[in-house]
PDB file of N, CA and C in Angstrom:
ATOM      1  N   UNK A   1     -36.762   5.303   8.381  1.00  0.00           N
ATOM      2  CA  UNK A   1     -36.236   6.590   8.778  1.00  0.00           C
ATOM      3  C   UNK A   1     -35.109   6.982   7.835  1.00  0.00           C
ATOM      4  N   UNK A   2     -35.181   8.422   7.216  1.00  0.00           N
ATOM      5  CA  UNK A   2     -33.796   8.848   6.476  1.00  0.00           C
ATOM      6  C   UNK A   2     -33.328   9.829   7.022  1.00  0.00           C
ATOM      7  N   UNK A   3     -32.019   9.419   7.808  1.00  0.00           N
ATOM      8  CA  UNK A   3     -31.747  10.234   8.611  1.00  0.00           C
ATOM      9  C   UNK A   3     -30.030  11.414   7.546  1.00  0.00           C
ATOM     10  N   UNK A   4     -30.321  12.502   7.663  1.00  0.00           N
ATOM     11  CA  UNK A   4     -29.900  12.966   7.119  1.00  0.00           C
ATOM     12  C   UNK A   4     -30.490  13.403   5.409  1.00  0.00           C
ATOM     13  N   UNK A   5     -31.523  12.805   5.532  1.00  0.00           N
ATOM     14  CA  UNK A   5     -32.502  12.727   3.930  1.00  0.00           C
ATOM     15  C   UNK A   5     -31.535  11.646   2.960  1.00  0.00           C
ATOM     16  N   UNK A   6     -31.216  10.766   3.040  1.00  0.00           N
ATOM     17  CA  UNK A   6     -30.684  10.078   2.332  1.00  0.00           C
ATOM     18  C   UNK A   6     -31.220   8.551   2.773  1.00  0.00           C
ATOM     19  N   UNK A   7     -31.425   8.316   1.274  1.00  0.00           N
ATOM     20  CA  UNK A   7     -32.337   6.680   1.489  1.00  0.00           C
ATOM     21  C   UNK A   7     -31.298   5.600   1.989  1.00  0.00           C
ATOM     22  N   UNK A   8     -32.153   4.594   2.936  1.00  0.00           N
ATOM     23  CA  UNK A   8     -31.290   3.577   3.403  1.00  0.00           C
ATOM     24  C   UNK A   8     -31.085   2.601   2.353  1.00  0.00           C
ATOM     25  N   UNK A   9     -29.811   2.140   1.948  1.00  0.00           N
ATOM     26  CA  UNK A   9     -28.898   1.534   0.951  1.00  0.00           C
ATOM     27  C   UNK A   9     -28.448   2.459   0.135  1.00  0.00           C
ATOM     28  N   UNK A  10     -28.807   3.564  -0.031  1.00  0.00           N
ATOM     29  CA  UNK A  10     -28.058   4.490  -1.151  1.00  0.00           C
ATOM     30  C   UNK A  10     -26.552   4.368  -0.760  1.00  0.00           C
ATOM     31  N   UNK A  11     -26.070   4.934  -1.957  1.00  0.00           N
ATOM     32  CA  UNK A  11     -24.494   5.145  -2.382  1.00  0.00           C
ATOM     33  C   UNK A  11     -23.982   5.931  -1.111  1.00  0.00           C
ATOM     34  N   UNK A  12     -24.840   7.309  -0.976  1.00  0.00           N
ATOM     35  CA  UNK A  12     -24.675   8.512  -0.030  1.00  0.00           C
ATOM     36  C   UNK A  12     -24.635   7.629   1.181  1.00  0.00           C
ATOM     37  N   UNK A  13     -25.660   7.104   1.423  1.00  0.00           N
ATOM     38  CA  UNK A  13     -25.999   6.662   2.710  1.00  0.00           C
ATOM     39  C   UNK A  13     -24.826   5.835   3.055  1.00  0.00           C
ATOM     40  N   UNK A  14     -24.216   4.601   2.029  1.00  0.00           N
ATOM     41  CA  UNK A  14     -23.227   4.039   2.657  1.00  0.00           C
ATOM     42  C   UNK A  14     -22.074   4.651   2.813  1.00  0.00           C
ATOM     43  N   UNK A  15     -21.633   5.774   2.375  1.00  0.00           N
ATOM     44  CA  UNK A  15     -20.428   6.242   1.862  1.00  0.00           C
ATOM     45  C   UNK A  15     -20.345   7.001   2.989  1.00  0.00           C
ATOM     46  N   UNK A  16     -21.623   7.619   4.015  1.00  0.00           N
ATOM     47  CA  UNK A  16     -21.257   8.798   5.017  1.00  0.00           C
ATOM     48  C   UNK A  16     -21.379   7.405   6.811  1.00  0.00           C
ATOM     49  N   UNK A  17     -22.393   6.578   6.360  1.00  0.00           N
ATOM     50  CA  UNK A  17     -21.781   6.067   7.453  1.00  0.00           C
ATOM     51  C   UNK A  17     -20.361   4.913   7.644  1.00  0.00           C
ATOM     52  N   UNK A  18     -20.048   4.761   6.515  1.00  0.00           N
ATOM     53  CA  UNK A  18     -18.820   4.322   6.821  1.00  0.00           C
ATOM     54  C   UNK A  18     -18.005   5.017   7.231  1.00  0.00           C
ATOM     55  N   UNK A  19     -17.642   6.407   6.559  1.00  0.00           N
ATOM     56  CA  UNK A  19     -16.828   7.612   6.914  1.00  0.00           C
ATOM     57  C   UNK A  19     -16.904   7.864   8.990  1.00  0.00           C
ATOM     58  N   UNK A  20     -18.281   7.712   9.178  1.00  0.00           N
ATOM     59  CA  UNK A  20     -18.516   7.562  10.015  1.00  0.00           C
ATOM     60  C   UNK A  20     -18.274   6.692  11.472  1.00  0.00           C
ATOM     61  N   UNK A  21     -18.163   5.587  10.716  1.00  0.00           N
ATOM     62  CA  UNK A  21     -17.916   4.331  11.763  1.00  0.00           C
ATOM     63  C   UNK A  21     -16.455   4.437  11.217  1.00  0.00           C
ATOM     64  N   UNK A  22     -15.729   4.901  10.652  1.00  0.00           N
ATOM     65  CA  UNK A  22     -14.400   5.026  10.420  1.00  0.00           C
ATOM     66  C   UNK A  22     -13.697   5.848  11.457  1.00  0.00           C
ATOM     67  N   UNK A  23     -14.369   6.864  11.382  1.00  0.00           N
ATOM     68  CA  UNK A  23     -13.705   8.217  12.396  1.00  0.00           C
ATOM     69  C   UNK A  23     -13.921   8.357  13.765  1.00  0.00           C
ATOM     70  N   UNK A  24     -15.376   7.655  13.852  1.00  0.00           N
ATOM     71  CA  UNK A  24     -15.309   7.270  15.242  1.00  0.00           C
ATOM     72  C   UNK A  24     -15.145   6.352  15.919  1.00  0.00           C
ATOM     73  N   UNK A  25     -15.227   5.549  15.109  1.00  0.00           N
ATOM     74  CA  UNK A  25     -15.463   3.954  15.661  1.00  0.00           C
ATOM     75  C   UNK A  25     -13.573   3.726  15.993  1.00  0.00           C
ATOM     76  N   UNK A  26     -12.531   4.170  15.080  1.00  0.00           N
ATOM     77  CA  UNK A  26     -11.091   4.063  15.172  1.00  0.00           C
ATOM     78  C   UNK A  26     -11.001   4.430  16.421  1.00  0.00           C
ATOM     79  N   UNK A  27     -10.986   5.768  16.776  1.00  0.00           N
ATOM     80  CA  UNK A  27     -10.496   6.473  18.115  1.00  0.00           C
ATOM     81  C   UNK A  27     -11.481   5.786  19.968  1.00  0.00           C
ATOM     82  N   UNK A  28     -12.549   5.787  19.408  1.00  0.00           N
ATOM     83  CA  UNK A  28     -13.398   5.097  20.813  1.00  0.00           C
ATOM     84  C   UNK A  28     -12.848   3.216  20.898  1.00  0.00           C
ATOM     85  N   UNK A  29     -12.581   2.279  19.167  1.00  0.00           N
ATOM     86  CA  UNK A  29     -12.347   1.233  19.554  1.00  0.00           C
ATOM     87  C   UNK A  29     -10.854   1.372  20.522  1.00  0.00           C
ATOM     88  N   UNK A  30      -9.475   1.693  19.989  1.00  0.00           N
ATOM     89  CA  UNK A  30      -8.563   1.633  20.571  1.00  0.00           C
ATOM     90  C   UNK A  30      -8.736   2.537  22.151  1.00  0.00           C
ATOM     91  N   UNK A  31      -9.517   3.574  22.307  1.00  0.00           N
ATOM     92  CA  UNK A  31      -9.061   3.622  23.857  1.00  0.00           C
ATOM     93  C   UNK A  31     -10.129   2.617  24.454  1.00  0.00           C
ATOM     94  N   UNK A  32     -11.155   2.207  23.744  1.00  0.00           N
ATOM     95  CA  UNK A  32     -12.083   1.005  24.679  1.00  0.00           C
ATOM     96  C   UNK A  32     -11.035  -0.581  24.859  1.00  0.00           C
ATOM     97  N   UNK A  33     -10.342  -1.035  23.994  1.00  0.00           N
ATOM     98  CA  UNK A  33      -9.124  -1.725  23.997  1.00  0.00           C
ATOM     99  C   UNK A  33      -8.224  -1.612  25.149  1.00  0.00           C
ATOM    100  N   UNK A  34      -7.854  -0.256  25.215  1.00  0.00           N
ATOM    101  CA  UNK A  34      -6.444   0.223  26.108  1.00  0.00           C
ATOM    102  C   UNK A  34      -7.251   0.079  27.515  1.00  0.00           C
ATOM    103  N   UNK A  35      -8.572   0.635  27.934  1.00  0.00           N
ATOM    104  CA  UNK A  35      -8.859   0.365  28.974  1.00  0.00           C
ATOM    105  C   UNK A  35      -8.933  -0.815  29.461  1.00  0.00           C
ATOM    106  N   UNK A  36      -9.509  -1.532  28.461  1.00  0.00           N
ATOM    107  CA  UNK A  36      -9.653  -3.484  29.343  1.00  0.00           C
ATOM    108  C   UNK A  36      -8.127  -3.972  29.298  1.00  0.00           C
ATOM    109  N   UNK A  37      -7.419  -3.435  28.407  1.00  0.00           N
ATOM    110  CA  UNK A  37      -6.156  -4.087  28.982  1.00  0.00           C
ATOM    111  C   UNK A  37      -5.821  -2.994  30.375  1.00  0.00           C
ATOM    112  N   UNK A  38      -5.499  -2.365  30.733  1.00  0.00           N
ATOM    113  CA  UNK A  38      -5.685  -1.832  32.059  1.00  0.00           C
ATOM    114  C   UNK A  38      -5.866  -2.347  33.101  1.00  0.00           C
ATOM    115  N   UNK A  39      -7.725  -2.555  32.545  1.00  0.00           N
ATOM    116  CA  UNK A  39      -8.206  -3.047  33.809  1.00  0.00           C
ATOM    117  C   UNK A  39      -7.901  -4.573  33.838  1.00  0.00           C
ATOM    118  N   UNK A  40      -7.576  -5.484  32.870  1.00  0.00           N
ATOM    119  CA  UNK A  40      -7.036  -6.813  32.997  1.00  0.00           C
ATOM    120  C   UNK A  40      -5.832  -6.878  33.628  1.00  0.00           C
ATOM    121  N   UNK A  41      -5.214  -6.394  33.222  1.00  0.00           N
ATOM    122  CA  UNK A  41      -3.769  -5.970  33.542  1.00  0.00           C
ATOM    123  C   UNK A  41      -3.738  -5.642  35.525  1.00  0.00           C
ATOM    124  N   UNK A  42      -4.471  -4.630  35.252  1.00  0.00           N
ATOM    125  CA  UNK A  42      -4.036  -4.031  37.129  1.00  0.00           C
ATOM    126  C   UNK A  42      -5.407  -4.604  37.865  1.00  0.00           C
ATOM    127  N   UNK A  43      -6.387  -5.185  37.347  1.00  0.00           N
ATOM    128  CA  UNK A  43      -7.251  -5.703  38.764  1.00  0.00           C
ATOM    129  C   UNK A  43      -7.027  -7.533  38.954  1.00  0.00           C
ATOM    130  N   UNK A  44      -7.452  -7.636  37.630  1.00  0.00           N
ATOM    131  CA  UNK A  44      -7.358  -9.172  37.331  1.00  0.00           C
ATOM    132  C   UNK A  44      -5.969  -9.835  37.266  1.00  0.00           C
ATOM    133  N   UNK A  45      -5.006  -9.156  36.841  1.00  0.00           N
ATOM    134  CA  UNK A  45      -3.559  -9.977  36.761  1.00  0.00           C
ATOM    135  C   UNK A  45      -3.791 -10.732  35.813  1.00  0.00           C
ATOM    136  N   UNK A  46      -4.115 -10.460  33.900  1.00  0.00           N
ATOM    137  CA  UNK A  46      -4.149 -11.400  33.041  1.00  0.00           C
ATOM    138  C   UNK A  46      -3.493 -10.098  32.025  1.00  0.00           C
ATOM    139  N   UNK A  47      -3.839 -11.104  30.318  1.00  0.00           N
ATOM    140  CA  UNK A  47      -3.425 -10.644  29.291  1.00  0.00           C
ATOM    141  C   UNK A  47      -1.936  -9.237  29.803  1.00  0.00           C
ATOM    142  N   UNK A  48      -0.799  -9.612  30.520  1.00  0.00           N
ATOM    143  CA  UNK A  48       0.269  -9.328  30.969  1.00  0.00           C
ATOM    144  C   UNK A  48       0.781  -9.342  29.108  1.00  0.00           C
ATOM    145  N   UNK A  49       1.406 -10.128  28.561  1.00  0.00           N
ATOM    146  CA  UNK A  49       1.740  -9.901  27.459  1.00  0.00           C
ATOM    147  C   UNK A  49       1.018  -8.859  26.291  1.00  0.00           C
ATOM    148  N   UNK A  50      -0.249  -9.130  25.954  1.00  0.00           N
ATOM    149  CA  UNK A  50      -0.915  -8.060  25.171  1.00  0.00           C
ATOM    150  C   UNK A  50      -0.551  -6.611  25.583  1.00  0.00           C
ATOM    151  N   UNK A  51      -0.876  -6.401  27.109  1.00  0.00           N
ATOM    152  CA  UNK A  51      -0.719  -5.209  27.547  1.00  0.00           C
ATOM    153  C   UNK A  51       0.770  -4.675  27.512  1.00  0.00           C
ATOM    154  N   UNK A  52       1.444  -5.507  27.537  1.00  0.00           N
ATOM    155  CA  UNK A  52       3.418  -5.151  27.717  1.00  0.00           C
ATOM    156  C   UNK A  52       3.397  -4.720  26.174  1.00  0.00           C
ATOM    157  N   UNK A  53       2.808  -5.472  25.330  1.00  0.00           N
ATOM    158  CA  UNK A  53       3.180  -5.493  23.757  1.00  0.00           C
ATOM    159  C   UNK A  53       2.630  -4.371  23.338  1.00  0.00           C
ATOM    160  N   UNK A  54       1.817  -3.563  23.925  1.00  0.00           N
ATOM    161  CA  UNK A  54       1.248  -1.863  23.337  1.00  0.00           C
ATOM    162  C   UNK A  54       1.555  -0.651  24.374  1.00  0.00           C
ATOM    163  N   UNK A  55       2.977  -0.741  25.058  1.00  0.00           N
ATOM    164  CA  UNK A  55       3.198   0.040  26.120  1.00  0.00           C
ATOM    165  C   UNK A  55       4.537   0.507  25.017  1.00  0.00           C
ATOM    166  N   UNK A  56       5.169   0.119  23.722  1.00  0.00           N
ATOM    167  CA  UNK A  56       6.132   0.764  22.891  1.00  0.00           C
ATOM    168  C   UNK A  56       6.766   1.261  23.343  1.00  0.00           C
ATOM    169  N   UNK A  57       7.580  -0.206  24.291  1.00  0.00           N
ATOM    170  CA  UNK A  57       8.908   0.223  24.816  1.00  0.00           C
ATOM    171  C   UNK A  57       9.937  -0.312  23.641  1.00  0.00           C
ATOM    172  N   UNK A  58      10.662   0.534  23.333  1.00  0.00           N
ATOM    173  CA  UNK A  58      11.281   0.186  22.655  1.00  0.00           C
ATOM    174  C   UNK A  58      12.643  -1.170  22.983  1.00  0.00           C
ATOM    175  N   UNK A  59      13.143  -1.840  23.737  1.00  0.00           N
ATOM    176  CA  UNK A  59      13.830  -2.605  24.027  1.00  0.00           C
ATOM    177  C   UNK A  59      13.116  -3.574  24.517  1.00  0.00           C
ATOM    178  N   UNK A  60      13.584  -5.123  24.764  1.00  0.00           N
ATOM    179  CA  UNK A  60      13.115  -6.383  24.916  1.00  0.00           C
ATOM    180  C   UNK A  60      12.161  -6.585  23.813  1.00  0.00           C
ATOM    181  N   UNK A  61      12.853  -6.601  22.215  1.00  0.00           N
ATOM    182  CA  UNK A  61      12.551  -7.466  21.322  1.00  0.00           C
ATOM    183  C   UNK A  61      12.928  -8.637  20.898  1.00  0.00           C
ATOM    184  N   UNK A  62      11.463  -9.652  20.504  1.00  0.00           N
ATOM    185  CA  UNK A  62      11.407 -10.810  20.132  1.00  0.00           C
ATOM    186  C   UNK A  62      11.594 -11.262  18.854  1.00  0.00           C
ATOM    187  N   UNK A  63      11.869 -12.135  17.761  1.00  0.00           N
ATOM    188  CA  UNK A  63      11.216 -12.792  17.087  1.00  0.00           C
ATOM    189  C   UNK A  63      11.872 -13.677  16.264  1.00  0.00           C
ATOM    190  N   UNK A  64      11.350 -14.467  15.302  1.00  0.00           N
ATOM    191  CA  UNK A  64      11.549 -16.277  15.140  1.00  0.00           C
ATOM    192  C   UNK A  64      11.819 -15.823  13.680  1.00  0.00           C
ATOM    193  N   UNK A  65      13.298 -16.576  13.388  1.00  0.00           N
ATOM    194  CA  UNK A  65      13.970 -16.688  12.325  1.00  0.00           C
ATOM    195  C   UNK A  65      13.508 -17.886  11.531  1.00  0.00           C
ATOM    196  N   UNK A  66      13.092 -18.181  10.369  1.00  0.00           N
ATOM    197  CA  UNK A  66      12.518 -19.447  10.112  1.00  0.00           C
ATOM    198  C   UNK A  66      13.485 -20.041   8.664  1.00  0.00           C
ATOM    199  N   UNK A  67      13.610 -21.317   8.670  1.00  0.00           N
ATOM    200  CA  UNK A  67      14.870 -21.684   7.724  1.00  0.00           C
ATOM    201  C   UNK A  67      14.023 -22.900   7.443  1.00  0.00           C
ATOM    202  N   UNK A  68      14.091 -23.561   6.107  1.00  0.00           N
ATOM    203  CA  UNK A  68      13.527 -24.443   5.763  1.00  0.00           C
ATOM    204  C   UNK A  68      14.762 -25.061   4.932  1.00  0.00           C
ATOM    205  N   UNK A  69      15.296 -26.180   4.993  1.00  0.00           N
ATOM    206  CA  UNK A  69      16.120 -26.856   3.907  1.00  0.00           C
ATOM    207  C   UNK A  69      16.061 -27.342   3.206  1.00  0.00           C
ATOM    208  N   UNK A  70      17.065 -27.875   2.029  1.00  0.00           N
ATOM    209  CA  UNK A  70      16.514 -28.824   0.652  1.00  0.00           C
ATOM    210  C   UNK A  70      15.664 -29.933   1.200  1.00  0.00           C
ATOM    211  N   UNK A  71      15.659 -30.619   2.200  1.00  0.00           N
ATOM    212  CA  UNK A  71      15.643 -32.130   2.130  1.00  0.00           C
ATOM    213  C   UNK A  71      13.991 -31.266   3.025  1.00  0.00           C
ATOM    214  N   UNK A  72      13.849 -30.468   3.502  1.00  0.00           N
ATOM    215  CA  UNK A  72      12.353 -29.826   3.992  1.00  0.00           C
ATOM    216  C   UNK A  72      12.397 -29.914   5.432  1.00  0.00           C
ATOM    217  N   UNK A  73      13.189 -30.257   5.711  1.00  0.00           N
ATOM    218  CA  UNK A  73      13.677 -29.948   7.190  1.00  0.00           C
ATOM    219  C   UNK A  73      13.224 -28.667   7.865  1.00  0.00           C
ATOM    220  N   UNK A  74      12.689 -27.798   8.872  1.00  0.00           N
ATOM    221  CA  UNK A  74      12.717 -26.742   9.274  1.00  0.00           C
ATOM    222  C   UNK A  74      13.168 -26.356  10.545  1.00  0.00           C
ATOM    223  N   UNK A  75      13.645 -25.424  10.646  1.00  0.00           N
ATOM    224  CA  UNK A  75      14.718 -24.730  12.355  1.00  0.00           C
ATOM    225  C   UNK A  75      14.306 -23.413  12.360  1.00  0.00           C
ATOM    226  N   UNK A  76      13.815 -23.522  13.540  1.00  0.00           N
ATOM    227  CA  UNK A  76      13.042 -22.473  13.600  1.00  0.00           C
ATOM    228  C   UNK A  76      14.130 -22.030  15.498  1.00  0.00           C
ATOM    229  N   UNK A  77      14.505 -20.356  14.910  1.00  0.00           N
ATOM    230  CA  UNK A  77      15.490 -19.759  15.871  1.00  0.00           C
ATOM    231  C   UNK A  77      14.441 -18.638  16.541  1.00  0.00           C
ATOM    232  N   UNK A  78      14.699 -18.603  17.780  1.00  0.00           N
ATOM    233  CA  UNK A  78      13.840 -17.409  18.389  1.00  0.00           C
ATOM    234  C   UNK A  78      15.117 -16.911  18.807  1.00  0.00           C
ATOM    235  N   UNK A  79      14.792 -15.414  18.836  1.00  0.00           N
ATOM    236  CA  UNK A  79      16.292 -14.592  18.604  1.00  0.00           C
ATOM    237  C   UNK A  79      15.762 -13.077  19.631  1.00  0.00           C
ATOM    238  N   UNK A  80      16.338 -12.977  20.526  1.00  0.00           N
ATOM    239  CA  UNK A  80      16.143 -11.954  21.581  1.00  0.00           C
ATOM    240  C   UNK A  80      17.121 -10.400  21.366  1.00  0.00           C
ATOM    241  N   UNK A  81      16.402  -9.350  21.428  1.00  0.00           N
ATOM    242  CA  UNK A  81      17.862  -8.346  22.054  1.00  0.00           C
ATOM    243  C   UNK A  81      17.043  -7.784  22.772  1.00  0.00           C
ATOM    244  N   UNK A  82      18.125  -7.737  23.920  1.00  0.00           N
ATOM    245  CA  UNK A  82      17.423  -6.743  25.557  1.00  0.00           C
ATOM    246  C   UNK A  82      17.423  -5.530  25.228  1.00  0.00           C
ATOM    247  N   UNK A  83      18.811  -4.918  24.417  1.00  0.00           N
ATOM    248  CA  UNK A  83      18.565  -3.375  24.620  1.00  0.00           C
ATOM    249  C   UNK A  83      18.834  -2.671  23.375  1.00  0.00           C
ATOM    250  N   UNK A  84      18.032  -1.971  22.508  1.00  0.00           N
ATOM    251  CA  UNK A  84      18.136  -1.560  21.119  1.00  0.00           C
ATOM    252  C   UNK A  84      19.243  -0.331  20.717  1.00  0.00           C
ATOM    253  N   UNK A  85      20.086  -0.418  20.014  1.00  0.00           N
ATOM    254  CA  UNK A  85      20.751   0.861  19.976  1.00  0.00           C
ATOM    255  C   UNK A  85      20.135   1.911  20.107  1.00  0.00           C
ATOM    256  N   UNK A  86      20.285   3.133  20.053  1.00  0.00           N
ATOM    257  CA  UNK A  86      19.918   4.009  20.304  1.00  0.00           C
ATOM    258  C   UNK A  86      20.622   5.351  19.276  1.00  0.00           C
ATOM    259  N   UNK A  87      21.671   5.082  19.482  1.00  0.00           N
ATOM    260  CA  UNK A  87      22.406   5.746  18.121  1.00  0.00           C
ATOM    261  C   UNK A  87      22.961   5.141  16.667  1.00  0.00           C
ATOM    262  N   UNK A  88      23.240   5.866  15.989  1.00  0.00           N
ATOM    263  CA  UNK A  88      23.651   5.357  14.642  1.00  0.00           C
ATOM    264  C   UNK A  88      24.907   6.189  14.335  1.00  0.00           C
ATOM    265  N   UNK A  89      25.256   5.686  13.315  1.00  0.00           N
ATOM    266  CA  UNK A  89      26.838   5.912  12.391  1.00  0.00           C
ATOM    267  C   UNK A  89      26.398   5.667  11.229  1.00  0.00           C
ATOM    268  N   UNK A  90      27.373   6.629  10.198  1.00  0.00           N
ATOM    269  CA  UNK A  90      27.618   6.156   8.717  1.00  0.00           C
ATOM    270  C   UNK A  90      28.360   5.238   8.494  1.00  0.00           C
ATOM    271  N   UNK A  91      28.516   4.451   8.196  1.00  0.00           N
ATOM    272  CA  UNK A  91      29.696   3.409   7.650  1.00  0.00           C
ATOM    273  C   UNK A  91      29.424   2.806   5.974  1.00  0.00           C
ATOM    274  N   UNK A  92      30.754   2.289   6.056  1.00  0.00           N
ATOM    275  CA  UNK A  92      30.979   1.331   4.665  1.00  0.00           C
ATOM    276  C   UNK A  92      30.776  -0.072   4.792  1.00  0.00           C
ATOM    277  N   UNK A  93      30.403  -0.840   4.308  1.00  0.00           N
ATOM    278  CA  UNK A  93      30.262  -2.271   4.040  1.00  0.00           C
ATOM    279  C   UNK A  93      30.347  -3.156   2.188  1.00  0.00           C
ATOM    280  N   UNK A  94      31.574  -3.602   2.284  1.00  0.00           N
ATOM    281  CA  UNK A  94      31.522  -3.912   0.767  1.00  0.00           C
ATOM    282  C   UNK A  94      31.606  -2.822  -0.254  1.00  0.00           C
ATOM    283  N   UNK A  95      32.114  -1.640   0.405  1.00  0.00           N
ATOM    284  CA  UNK A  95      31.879  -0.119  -0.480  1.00  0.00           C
ATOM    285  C   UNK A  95      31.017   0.369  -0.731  1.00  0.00           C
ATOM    286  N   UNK A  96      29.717   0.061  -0.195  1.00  0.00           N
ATOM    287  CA  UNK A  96      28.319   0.363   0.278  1.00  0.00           C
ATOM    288  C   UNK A  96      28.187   0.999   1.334  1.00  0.00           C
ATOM    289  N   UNK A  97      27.724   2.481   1.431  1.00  0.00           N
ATOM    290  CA  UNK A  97      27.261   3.171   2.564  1.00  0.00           C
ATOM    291  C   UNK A  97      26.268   2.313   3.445  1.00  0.00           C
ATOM    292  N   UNK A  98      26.224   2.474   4.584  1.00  0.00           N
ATOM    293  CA  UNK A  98      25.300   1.952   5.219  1.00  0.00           C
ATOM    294  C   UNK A  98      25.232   2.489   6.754  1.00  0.00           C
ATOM    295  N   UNK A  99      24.374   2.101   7.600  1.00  0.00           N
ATOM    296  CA  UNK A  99      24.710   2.659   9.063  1.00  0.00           C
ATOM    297  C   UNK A  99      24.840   1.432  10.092  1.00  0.00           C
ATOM    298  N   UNK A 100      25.613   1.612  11.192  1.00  0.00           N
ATOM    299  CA  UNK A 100      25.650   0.815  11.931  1.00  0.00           C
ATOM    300  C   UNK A 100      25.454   1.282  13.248  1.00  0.00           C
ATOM    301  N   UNK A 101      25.314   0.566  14.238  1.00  0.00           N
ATOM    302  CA  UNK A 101      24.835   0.937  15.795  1.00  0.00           C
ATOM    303  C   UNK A 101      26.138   1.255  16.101  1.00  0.00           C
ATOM    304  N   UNK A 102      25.955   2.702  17.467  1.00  0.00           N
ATOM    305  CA  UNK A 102      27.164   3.034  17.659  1.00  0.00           C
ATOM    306  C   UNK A 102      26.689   3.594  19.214  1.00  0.00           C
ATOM    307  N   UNK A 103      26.205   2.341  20.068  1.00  0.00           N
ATOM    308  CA  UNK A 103      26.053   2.551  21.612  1.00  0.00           C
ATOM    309  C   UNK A 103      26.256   1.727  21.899  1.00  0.00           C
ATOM    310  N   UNK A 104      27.032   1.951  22.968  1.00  0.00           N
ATOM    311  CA  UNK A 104      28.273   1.445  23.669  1.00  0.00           C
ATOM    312  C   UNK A 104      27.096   0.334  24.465  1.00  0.00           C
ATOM    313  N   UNK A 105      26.176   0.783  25.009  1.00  0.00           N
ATOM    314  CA  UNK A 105      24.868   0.269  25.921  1.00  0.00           C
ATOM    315  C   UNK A 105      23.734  -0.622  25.381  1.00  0.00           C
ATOM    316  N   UNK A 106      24.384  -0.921  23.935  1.00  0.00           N
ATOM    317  CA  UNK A 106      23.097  -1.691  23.413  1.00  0.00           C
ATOM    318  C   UNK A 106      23.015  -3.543  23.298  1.00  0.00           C
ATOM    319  N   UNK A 107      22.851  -4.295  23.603  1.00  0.00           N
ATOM    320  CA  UNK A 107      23.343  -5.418  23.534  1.00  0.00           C
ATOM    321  C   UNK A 107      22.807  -6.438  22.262  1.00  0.00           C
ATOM    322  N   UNK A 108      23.995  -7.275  22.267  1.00  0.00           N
ATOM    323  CA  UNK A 108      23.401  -7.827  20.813  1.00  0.00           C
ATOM    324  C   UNK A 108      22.341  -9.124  20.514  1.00  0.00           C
ATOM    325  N   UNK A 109      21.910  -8.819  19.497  1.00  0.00           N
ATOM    326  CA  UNK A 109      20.624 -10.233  19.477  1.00  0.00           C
ATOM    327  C   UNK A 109      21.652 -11.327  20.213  1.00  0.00           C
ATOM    328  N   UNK A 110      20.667 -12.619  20.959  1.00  0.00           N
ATOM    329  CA  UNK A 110      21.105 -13.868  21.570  1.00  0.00           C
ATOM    330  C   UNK A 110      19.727 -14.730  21.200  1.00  0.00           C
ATOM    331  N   UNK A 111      20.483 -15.876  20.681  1.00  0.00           N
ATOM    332  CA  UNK A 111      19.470 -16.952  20.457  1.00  0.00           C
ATOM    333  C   UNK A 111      19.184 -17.720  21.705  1.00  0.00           C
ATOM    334  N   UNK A 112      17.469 -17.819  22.012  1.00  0.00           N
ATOM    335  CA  UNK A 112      16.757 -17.939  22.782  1.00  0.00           C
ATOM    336  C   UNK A 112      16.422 -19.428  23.170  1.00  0.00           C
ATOM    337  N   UNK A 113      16.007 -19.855  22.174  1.00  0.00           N
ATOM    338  CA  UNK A 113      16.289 -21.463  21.431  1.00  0.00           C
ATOM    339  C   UNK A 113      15.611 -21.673  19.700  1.00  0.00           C
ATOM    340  N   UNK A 114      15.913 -22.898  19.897  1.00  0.00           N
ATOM    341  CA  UNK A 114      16.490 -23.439  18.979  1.00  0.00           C
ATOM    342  C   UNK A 114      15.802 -24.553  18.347  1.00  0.00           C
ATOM    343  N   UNK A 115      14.486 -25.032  17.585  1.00  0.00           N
ATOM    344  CA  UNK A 115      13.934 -26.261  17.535  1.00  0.00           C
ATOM    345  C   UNK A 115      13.764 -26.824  15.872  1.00  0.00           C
ATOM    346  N   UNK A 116      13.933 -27.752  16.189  1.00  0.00           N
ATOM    347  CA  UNK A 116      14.522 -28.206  14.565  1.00  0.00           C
ATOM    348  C   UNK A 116      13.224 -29.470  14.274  1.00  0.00           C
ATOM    349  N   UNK A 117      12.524 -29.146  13.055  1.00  0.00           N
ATOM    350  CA  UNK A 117      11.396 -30.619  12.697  1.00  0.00           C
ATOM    351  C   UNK A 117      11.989 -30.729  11.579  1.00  0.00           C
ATOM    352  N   UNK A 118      11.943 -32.105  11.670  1.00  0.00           N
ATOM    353  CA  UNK A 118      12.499 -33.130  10.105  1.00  0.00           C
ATOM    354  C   UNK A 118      11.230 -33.569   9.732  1.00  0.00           C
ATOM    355  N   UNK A 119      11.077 -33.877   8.435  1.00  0.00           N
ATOM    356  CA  UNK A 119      10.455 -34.526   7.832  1.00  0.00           C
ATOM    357  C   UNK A 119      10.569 -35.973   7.899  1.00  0.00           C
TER     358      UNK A 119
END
């Protein structure tokens, strides 16, 4: 079958259904995604994290500081902040413009823990 008159393996042929499975396949995969987390989420009581992690709340960020030393040691810091600034400022640093957080309401990263492997 050439659907659209264009032979199957041609250049044309691959070039319009990729375009294809591009444009549609993007928009139907992510809301077919968003629904099973949904329905995982509110019938089943699972994948709780996946679903929290695409709701782009902006506050209660995570993530792991990683340090490796001469001798190959590694410490690995998980580093929390509950609540993200929200505003900004101009400031100086070292005579370098730069900006800094300027809400009164934002709290600062806290290390979560702390685990250290030696070699």
């Amino acid at each position: 079958m050439n659907a659209f008159d264009l032979a199957y393996g041609s250049i044309a042929q691959l070039l319009l259904s990729g375009l294809i499975t591009f444009v549609v396949g993007g928009p139907v995969g992510a809301f077919l995604l968003g629904v099973y987390l949904f329905v995982s989420i509110r019938i089943f009581g699972r994948h709780s994290n996946e679903a929290f992690s695409s709701l782009r709340i902006e506050d209660f960020k995570q993530w792991l500081r990683l340090r490796i030393d001469a001798a190959g040691g590694l410490t690995i810091h998980a580093i929390a902040i509950d609540r993200v600034p929200r505003r900004w400022r101009a400031a100086q640093r070292d005579g370098k413009p730069t900006i800094e957080a300027h809400d009164a309401r934002a709290t600062a990263p806290r290390l979560i823990d702390k685990v250290e492997v030696r070699p």
